[in-house]
C-alpha atoms as a PDB file:
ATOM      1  CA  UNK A   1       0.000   0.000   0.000  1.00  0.00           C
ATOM      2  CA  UNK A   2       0.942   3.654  -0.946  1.00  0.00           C
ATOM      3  CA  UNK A   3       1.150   4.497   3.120  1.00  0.00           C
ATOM      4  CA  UNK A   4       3.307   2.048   3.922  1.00  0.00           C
ATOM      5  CA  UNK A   5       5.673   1.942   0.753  1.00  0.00           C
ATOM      6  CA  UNK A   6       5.745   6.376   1.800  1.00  0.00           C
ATOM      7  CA  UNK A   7       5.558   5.391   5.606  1.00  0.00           C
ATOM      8  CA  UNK A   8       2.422   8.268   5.720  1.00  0.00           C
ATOM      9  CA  UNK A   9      -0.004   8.538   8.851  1.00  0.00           C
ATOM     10  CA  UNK A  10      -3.534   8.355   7.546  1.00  0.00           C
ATOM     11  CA  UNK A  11      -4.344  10.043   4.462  1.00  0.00           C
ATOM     12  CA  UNK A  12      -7.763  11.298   6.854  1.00  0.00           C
ATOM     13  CA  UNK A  13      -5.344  12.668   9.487  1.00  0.00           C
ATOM     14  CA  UNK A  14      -3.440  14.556   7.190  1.00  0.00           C
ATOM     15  CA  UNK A  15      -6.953  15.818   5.278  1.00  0.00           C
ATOM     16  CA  UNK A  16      -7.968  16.960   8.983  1.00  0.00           C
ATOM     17  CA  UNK A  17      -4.397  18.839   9.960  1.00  0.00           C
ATOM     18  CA  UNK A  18      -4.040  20.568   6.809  1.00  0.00           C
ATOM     19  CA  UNK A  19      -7.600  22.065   7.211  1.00  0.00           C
ATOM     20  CA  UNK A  20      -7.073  23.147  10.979  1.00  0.00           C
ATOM     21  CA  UNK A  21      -3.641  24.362  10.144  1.00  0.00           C
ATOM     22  CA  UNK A  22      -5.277  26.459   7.318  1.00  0.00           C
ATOM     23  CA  UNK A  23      -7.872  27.944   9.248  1.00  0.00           C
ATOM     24  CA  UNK A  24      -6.632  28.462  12.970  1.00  0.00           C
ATOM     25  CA  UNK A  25      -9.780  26.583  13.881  1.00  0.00           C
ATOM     26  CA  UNK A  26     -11.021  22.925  15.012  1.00  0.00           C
ATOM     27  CA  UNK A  27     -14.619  24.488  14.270  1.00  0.00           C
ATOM     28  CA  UNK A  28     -13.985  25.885  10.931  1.00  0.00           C
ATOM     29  CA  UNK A  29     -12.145  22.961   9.415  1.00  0.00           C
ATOM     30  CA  UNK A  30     -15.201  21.031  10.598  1.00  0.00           C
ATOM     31  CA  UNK A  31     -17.635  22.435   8.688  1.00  0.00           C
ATOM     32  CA  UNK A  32     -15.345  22.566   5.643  1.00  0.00           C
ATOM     33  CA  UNK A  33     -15.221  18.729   5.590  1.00  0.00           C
ATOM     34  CA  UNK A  34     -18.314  18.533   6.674  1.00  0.00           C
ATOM     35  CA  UNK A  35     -17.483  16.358  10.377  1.00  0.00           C
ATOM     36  CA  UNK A  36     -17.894  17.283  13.851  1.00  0.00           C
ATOM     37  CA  UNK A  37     -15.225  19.566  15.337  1.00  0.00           C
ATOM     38  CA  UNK A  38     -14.960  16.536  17.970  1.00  0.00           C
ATOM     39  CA  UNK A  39     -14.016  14.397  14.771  1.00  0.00           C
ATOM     40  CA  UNK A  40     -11.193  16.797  13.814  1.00  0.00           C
ATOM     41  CA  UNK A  41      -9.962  16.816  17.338  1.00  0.00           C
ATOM     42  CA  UNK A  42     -10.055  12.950  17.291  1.00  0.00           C
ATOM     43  CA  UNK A  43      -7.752  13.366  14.300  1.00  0.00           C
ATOM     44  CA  UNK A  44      -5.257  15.630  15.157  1.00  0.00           C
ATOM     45  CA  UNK A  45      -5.028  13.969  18.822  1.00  0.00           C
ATOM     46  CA  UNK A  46      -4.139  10.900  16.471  1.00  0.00           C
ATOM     47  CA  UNK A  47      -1.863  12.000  14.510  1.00  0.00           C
ATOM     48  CA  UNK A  48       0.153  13.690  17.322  1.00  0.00           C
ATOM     49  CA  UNK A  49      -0.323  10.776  18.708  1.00  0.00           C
ATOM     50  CA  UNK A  50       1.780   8.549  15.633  1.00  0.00           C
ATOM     51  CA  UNK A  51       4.393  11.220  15.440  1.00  0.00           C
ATOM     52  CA  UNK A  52       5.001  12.126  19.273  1.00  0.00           C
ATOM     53  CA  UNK A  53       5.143  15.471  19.427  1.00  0.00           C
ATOM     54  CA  UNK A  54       2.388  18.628  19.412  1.00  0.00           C
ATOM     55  CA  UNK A  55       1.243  20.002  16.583  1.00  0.00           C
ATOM     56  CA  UNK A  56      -1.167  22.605  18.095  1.00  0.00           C
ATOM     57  CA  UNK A  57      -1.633  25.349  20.627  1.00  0.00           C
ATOM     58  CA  UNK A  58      -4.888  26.055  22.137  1.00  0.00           C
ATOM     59  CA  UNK A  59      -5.385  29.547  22.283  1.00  0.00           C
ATOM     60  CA  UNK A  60      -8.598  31.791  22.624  1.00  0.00           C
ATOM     61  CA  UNK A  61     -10.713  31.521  20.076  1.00  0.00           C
ATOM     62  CA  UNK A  62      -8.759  29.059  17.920  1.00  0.00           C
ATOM     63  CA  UNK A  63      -5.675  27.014  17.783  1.00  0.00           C
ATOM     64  CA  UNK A  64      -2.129  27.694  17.014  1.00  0.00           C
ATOM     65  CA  UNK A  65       0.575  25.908  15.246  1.00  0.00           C
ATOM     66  CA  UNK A  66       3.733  24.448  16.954  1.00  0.00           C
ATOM     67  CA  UNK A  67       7.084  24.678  15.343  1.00  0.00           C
ATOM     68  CA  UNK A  68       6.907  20.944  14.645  1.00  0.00           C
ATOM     69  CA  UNK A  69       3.095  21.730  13.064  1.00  0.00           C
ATOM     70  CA  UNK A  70       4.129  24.874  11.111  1.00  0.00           C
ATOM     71  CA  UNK A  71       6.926  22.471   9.380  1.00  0.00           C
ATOM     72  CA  UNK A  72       4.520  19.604   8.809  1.00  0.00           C
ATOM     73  CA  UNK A  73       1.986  22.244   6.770  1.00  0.00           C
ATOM     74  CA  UNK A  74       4.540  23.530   4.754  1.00  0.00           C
ATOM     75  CA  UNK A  75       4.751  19.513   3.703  1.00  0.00           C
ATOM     76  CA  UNK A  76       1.462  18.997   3.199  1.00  0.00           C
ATOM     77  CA  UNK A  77       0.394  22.168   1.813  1.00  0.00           C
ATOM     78  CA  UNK A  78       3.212  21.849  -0.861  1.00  0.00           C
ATOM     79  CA  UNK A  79       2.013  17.907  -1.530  1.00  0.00           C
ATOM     80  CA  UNK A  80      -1.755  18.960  -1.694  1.00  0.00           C
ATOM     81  CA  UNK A  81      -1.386  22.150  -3.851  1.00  0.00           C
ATOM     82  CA  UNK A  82       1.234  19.650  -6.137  1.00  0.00           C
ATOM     83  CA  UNK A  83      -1.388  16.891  -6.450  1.00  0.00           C
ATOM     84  CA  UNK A  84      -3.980  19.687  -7.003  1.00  0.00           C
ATOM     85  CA  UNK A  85      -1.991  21.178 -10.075  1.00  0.00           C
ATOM     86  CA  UNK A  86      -1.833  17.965 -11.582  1.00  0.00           C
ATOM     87  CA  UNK A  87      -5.180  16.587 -10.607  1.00  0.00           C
ATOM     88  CA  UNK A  88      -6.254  20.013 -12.759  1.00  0.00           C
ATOM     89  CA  UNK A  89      -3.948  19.915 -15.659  1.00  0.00           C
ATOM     90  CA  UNK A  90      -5.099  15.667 -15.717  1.00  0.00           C
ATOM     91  CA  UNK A  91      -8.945  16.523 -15.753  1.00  0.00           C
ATOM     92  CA  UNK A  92      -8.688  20.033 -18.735  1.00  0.00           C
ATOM     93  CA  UNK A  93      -7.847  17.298 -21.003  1.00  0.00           C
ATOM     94  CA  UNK A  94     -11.103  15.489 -20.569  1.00  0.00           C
ATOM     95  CA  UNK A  95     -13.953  18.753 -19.277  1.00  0.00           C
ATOM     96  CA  UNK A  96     -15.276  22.101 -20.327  1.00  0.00           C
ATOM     97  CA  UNK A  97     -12.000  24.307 -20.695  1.00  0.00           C
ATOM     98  CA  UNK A  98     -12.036  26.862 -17.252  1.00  0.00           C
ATOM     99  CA  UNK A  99     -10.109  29.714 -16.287  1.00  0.00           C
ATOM    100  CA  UNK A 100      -7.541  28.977 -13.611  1.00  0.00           C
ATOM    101  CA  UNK A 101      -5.749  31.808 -11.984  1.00  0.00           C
ATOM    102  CA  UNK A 102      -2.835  30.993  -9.412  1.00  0.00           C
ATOM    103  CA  UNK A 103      -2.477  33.296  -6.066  1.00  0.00           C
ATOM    104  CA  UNK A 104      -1.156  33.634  -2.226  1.00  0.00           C
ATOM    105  CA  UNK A 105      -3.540  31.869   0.024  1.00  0.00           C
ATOM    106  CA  UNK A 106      -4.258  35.182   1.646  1.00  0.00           C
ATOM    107  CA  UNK A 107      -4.618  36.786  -1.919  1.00  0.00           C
ATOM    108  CA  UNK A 108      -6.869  33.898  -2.587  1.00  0.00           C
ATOM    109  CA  UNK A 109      -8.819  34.320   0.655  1.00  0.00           C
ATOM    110  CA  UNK A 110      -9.040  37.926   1.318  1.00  0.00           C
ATOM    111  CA  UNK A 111      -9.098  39.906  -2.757  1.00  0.00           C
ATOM    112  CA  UNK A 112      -9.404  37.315  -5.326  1.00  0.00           C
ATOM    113  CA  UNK A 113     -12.337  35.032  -4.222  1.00  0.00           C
ATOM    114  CA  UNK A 114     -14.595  37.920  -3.595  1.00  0.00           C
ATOM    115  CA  UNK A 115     -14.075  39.604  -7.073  1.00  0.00           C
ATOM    116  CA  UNK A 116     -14.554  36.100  -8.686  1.00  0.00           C
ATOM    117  CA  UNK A 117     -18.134  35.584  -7.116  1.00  0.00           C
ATOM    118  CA  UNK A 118     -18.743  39.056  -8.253  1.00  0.00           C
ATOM    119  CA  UNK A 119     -17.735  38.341 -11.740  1.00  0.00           C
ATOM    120  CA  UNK A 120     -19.237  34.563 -11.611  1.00  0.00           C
ATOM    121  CA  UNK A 121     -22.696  36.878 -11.188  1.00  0.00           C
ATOM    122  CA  UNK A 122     -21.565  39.007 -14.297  1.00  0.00           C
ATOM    123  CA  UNK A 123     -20.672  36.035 -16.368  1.00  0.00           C
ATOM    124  CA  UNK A 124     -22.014  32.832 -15.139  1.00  0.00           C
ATOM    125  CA  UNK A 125     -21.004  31.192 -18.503  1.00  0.00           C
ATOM    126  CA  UNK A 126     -17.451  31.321 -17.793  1.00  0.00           C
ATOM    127  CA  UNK A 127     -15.672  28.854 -15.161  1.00  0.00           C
ATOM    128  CA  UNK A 128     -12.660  30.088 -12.781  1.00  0.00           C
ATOM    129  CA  UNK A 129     -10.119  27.753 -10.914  1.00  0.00           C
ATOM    130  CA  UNK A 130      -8.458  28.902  -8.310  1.00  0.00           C
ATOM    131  CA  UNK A 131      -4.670  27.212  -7.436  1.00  0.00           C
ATOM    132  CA  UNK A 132      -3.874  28.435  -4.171  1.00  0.00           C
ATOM    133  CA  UNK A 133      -0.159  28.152  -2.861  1.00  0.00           C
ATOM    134  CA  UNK A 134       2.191  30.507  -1.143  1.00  0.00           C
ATOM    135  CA  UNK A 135       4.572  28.815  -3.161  1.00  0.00           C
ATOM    136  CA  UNK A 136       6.176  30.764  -6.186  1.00  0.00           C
ATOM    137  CA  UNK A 137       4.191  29.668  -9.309  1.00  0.00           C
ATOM    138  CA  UNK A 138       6.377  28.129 -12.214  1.00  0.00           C
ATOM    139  CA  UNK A 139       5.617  26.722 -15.479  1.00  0.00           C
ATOM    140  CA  UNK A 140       2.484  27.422 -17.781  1.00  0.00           C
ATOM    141  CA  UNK A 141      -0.774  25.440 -15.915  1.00  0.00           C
ATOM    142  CA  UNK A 142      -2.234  28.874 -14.641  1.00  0.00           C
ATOM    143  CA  UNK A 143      -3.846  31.034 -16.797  1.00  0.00           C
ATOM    144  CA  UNK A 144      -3.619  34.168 -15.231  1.00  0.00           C
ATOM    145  CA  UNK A 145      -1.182  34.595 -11.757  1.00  0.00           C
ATOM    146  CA  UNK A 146      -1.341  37.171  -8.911  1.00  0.00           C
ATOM    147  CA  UNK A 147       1.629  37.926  -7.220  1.00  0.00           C
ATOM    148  CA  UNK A 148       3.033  40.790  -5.041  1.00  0.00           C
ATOM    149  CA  UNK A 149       6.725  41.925  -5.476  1.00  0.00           C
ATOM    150  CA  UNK A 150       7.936  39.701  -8.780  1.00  0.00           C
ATOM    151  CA  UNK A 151       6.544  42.067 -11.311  1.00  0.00           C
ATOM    152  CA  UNK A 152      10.899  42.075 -12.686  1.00  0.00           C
ATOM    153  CA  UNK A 153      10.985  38.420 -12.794  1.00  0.00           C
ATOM    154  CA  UNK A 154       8.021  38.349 -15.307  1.00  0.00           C
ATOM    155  CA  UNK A 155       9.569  42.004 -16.965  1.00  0.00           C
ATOM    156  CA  UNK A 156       7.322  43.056 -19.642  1.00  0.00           C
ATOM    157  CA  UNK A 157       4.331  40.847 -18.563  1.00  0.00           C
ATOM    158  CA  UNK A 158       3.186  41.563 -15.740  1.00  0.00           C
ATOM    159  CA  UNK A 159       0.317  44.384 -15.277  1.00  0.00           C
ATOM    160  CA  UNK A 160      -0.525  46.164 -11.898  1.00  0.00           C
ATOM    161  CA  UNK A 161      -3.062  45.290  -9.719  1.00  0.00           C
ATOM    162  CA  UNK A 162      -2.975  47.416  -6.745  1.00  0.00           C
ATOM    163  CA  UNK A 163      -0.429  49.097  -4.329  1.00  0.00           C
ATOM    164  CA  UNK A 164      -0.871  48.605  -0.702  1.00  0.00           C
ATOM    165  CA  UNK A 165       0.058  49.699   2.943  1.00  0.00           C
ATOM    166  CA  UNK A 166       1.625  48.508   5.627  1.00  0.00           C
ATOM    167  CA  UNK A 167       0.057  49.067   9.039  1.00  0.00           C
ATOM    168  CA  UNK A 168       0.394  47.359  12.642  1.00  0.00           C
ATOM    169  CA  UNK A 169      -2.306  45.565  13.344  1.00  0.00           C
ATOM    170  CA  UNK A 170      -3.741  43.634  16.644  1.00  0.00           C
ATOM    171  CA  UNK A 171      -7.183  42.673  18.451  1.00  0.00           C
ATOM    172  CA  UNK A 172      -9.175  45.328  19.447  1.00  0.00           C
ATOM    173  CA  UNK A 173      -8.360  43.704  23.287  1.00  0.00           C
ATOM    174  CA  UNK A 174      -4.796  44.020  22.687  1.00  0.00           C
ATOM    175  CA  UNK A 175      -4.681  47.626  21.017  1.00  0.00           C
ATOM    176  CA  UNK A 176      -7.318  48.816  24.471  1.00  0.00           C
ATOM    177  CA  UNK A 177      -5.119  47.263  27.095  1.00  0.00           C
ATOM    178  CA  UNK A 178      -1.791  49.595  26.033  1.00  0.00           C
ATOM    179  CA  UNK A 179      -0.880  52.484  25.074  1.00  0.00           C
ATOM    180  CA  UNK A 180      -0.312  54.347  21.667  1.00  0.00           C
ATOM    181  CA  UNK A 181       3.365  53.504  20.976  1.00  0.00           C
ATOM    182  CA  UNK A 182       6.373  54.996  20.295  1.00  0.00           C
ATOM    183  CA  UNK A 183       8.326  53.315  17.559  1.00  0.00           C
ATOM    184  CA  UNK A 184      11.065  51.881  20.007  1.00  0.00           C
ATOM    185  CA  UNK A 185       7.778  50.551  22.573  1.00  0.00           C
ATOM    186  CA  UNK A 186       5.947  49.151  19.385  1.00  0.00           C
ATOM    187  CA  UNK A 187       9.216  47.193  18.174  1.00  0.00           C
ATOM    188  CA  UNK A 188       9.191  45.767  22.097  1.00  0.00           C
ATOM    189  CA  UNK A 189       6.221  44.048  21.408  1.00  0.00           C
ATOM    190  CA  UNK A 190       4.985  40.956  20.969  1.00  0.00           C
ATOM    191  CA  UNK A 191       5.546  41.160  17.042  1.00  0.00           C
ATOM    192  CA  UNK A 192       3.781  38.345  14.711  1.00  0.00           C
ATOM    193  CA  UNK A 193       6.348  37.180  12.135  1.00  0.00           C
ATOM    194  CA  UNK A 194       6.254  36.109   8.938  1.00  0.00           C
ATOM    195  CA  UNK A 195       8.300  33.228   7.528  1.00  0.00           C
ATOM    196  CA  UNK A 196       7.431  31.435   4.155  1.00  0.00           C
ATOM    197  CA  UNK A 197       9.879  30.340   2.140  1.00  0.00           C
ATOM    198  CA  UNK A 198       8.476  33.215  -0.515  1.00  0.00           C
ATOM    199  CA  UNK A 199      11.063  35.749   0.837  1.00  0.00           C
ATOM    200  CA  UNK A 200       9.302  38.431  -0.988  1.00  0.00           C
ATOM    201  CA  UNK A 201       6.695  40.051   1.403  1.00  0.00           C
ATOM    202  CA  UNK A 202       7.931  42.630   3.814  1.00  0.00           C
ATOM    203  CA  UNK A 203       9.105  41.930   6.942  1.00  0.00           C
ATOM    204  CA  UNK A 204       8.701  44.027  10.400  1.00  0.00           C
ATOM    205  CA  UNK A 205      12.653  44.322  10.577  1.00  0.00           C
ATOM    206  CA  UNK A 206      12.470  45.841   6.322  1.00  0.00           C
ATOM    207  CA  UNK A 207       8.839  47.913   7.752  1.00  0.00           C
ATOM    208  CA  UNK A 208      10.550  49.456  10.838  1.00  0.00           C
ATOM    209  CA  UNK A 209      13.892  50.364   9.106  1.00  0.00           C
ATOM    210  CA  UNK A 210      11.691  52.154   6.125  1.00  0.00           C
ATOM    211  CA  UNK A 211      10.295  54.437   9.086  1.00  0.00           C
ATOM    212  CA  UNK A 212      13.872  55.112  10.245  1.00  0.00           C
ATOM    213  CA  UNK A 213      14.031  52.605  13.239  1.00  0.00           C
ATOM    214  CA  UNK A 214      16.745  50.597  12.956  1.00  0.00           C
ATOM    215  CA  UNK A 215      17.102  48.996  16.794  1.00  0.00           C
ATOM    216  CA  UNK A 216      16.737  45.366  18.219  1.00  0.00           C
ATOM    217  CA  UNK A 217      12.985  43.952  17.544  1.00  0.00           C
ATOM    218  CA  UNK A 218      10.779  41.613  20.096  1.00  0.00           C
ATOM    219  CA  UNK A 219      11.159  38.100  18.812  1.00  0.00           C
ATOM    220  CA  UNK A 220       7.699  37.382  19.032  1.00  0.00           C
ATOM    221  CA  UNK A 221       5.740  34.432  17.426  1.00  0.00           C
ATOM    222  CA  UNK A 222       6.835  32.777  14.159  1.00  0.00           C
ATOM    223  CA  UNK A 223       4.305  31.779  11.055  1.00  0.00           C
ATOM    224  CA  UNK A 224       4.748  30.633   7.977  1.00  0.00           C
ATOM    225  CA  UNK A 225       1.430  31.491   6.708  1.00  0.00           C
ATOM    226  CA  UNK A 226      -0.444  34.867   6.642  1.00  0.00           C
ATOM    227  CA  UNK A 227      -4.081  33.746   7.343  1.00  0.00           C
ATOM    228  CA  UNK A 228      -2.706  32.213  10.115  1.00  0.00           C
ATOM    229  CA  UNK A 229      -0.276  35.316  11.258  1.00  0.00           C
ATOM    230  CA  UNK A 230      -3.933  37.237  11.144  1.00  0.00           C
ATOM    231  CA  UNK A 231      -6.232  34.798  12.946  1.00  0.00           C
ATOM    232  CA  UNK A 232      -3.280  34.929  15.701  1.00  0.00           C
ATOM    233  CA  UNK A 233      -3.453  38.608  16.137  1.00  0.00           C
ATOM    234  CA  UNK A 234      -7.154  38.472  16.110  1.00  0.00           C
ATOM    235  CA  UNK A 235      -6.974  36.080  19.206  1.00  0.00           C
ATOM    236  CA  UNK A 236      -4.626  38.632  20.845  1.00  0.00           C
ATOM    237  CA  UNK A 237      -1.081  36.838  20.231  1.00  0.00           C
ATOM    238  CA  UNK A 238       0.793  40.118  19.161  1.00  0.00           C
ATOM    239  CA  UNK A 239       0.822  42.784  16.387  1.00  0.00           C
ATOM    240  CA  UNK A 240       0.758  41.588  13.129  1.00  0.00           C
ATOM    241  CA  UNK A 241       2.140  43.546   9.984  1.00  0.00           C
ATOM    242  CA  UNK A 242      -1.258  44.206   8.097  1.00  0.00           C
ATOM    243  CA  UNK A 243      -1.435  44.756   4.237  1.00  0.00           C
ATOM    244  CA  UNK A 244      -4.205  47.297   4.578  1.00  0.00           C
ATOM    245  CA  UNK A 245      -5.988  46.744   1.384  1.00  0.00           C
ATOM    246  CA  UNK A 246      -6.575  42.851   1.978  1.00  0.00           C
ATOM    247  CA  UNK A 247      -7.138  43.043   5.404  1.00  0.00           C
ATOM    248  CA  UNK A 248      -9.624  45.381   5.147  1.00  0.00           C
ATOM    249  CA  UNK A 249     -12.888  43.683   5.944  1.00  0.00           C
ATOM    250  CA  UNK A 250     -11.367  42.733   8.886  1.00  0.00           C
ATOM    251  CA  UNK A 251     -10.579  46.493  10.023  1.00  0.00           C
ATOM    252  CA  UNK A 252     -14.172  46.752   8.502  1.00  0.00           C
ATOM    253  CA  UNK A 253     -16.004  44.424  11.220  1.00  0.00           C
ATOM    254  CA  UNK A 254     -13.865  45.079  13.897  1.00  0.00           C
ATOM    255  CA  UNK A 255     -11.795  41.540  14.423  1.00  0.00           C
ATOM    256  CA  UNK A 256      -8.425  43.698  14.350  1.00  0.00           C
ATOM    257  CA  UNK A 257      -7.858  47.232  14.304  1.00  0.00           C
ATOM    258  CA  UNK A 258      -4.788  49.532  13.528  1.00  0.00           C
ATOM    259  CA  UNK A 259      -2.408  50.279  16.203  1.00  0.00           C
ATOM    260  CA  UNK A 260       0.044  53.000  16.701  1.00  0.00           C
ATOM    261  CA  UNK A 261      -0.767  55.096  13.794  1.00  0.00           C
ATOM    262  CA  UNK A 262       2.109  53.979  11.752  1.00  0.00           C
ATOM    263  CA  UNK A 263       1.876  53.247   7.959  1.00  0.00           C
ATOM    264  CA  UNK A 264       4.517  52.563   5.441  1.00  0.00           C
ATOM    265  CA  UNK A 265       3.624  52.246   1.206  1.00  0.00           C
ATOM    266  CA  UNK A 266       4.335  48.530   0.366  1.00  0.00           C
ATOM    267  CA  UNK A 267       7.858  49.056  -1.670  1.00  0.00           C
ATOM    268  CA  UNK A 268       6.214  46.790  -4.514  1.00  0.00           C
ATOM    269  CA  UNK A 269       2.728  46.161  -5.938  1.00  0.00           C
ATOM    270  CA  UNK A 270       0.281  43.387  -6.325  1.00  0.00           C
ATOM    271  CA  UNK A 271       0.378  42.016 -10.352  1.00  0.00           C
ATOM    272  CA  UNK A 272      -1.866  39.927 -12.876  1.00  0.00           C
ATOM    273  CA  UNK A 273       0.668  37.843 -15.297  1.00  0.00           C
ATOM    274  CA  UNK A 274      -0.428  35.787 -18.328  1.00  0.00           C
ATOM    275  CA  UNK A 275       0.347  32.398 -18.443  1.00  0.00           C
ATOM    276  CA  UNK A 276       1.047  30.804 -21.961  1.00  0.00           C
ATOM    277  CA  UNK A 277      -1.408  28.464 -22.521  1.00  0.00           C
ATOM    278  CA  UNK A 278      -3.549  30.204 -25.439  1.00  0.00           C
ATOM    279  CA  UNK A 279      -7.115  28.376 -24.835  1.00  0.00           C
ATOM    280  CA  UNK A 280      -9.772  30.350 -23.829  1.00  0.00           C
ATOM    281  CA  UNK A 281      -7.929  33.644 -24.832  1.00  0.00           C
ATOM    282  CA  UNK A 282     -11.016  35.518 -24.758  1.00  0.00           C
ATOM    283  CA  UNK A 283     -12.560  34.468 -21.501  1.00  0.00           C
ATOM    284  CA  UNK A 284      -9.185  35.050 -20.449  1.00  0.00           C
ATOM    285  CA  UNK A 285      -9.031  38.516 -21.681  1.00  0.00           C
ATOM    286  CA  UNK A 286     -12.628  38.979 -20.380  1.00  0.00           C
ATOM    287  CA  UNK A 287     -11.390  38.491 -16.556  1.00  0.00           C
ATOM    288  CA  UNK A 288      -7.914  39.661 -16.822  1.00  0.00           C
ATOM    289  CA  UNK A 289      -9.824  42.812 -17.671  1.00  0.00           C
ATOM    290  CA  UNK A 290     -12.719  42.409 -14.856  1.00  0.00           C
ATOM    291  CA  UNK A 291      -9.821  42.057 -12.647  1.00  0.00           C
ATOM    292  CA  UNK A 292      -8.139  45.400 -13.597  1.00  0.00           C
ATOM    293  CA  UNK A 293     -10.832  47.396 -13.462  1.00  0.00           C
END
């Protein structure tokens, strides 16, 4: 069997970690597979269990990754998003030919999938894939890709999206219990870090220097995910470096707020990239379009 021959945990654990991990939330990756949260639990509890160490934090309101769990969903977001390009390119062959447009899960999650139900209403007759990896997107499968900050690697391709800002972020808890800072008291913090392998994205050491502060920072929590990074300051873990524009609807309901009354222009912007393949050109052209307007 493919488990053994791999010397894998069960495929069902794994399906049940990588949700959880994705979503800072027992409850949440429940209802996305459809189980009980007490079956998700039951999950994670055995795959801990098989590889002997802790994979999650409880904290309020959700769960946090362990440095042992924040390597393991690197793994098996890579292997899933992998299997998921393939299971894609496989299936084209054989269906209706859709739109697939590569992005950032937080891209994904917090900009793209909202303009694509909006345009889904528009145009109901064409389909859009999403492939969804904080990984940097190679080769031609996607159709159209969304990245922030490679705009020279594709030179002469790319087109801009948006520009953004950088803000502190935090619970509104954490922001009421302390003071406005000072640059110096902010950087003493309990700071949310960032660290996916896509080196790209500003970090709070590259923020604070842009503002002129160039002493020690507060080592804070580590992440390699953003969704996660914001679901952790939104439980009150620390101050989180907030892309304004895509975190907005959370400033909009409340969950976090900004904090200190700092704000830095992103160095780069957020671009759309063609990919090569030439079907579909003009439902391509339709939501490349959509997009930038």
């Amino acid at each position: 069997m493919a488990r053994a021959f791999y010397d894998l945990p069960p495929m069902t654990t794994l399906v049940a970690f990588e949700a959880a991990a994705r979503h800072g939330s027992f409850k949440t990756a429940a209802a996305e597979l459809n189980v009980t949260p007490g079956a998700v639990s039951h999950q994670i509890k055995a795959l801990e269990g098989e590889l002997g160490v802790a994979l999650f934090e409880r904290v309020h309101r959700g769960v946090m990754l362990t440095e042992d769990g924040q390597d393991l969903f690197t793994a098996v977001q890579g292997a899933f998003s992998g299997m998921s390009r393939s299971l894609a390119q496989i299936k084209r062959a054989d269906t209706e030919r859709a739109i697939t447009v590569a992005a950032t899960t937080a891209v994904s999650a917090l900009w793209l999938t909202p303009r694509v139900t909006r345009f889904w209403r528009e145009r109901p007759d064409i389909r859009v894939n999403q492939i969804v990896s904080d990984a940097r997107v190679e080769g031609s499968g996607p159709d159209l890709i969304i990245e922030y900050g490679l705009a020279e690697r594709r030179a002469g391709q790319a087109r801009e999206l948006f520009t953004d800002v950088l803000v502190p972020v935090a619970s509104p808890e954490f922001v009421a219990s302390r003071p406005v800072p000072e640059l110096a008291a902010l950087a003493a913090m309990p700071l949310i870090h960032m660290t996916a392998p896509n080196t790209n994205w500003t970090t709070w050491k590259r923020w604070f220097a842009g503002l002129g502060y160039e002493g020690p920072l507060a080592r804070g929590t580590k992440v390699n995910n953003y969704m996660i990074a914001l679901q952790a300051a939104q439980d009150g873990v620390g101050v989180v470096l907030g892309w304004k524009r895509l975190v907005a609807p959370m400033l909009e309901d409340g969950s976090l707020v900004a904090f200190g009354g700092y704000q830095l222009p992103a160095p780069s912007s957020f671009t759309i990239t063609r990919g090569t393949s030439t079907d579909a050109q003009e439902s391509v052209d339709l939501l490349e379009a959509w997009l930038l307007r």
